[in-house]
Protein backbone atom coordinates (compact mmCIF):
# COMPACT_ATOMS: atom_id res chain seq x y z
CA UNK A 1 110.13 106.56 137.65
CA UNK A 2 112.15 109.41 135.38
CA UNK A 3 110.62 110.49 132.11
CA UNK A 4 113.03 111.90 129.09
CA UNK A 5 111.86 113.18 125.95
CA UNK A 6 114.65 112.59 123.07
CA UNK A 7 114.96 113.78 119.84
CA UNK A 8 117.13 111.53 117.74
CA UNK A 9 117.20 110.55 114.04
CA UNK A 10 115.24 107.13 112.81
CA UNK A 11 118.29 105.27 112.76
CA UNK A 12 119.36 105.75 116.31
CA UNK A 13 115.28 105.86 117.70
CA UNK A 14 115.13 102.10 116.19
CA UNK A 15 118.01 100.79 118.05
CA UNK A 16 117.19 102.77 121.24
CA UNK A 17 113.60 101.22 120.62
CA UNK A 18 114.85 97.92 120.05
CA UNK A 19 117.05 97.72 123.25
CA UNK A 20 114.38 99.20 125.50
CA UNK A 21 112.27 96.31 124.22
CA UNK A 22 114.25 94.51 126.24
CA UNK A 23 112.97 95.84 129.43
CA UNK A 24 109.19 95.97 129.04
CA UNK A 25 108.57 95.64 132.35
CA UNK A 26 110.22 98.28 133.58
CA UNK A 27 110.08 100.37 130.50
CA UNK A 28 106.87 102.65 129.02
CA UNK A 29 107.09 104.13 125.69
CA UNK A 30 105.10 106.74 123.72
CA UNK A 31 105.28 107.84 120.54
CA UNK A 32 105.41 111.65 120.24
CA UNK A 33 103.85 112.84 117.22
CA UNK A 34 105.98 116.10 115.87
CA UNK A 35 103.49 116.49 113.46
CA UNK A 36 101.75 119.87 114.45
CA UNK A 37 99.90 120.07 111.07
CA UNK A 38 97.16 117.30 112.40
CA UNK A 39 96.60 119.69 115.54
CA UNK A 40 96.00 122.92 113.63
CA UNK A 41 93.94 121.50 111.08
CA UNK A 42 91.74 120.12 114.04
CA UNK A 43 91.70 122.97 115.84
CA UNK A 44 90.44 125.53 112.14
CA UNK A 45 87.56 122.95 111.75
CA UNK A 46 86.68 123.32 115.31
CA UNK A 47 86.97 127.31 115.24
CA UNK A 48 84.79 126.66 111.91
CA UNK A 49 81.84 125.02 112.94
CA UNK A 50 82.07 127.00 116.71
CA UNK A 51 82.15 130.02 113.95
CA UNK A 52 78.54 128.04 112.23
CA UNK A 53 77.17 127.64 115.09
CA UNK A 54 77.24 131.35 116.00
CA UNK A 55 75.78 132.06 112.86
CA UNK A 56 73.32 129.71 112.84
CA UNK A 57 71.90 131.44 116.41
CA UNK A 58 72.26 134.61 114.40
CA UNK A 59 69.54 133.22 111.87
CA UNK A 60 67.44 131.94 114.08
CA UNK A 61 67.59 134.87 116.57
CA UNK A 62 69.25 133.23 119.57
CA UNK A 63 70.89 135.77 122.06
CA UNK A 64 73.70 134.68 123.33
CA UNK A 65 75.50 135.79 125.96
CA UNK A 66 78.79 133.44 126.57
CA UNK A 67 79.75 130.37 125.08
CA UNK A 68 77.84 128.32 127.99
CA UNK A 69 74.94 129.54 125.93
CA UNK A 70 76.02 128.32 122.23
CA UNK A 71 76.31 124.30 124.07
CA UNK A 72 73.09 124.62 125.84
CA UNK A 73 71.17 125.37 122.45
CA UNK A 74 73.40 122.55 120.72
């Protein structure tokens, strides 16, 4: 099996998607989200609450030595 990754404008990507509908069988399609927006915003909260969670073991005087440490006291 050969995998492509094409960029192409709606118009085309609906014809292209309604042809290779045609050969379902033999044909696996996923949908590549472009959007990079959703990833960042996940990845700020996650840096956020990693970022809480430091502080939190600040308040409550936890040492910690590596991040192994931070998920053992979660």
């Amino acid at each position: 099996m050969q995998a492509y990754q094409l960029e192409v404008n709606d118009n085309i990507s609906d014809k292209i998607l309604w042809l290779l509908s045609s050969f379902k069988n033999d044909v696996k399609i996923k949908k590549i989200n472009l959007n990079n927006d959703t990833k960042l915003d996940e990845i700020t909260i996650s840096v956020k609450n990693a970022l809480n969670e430091v502080e939190n073991s600040k308040k409550n005087n936890i040492e910690l030595n590596n991040a192994w440490d931070l998920v053992d006291e979660l």
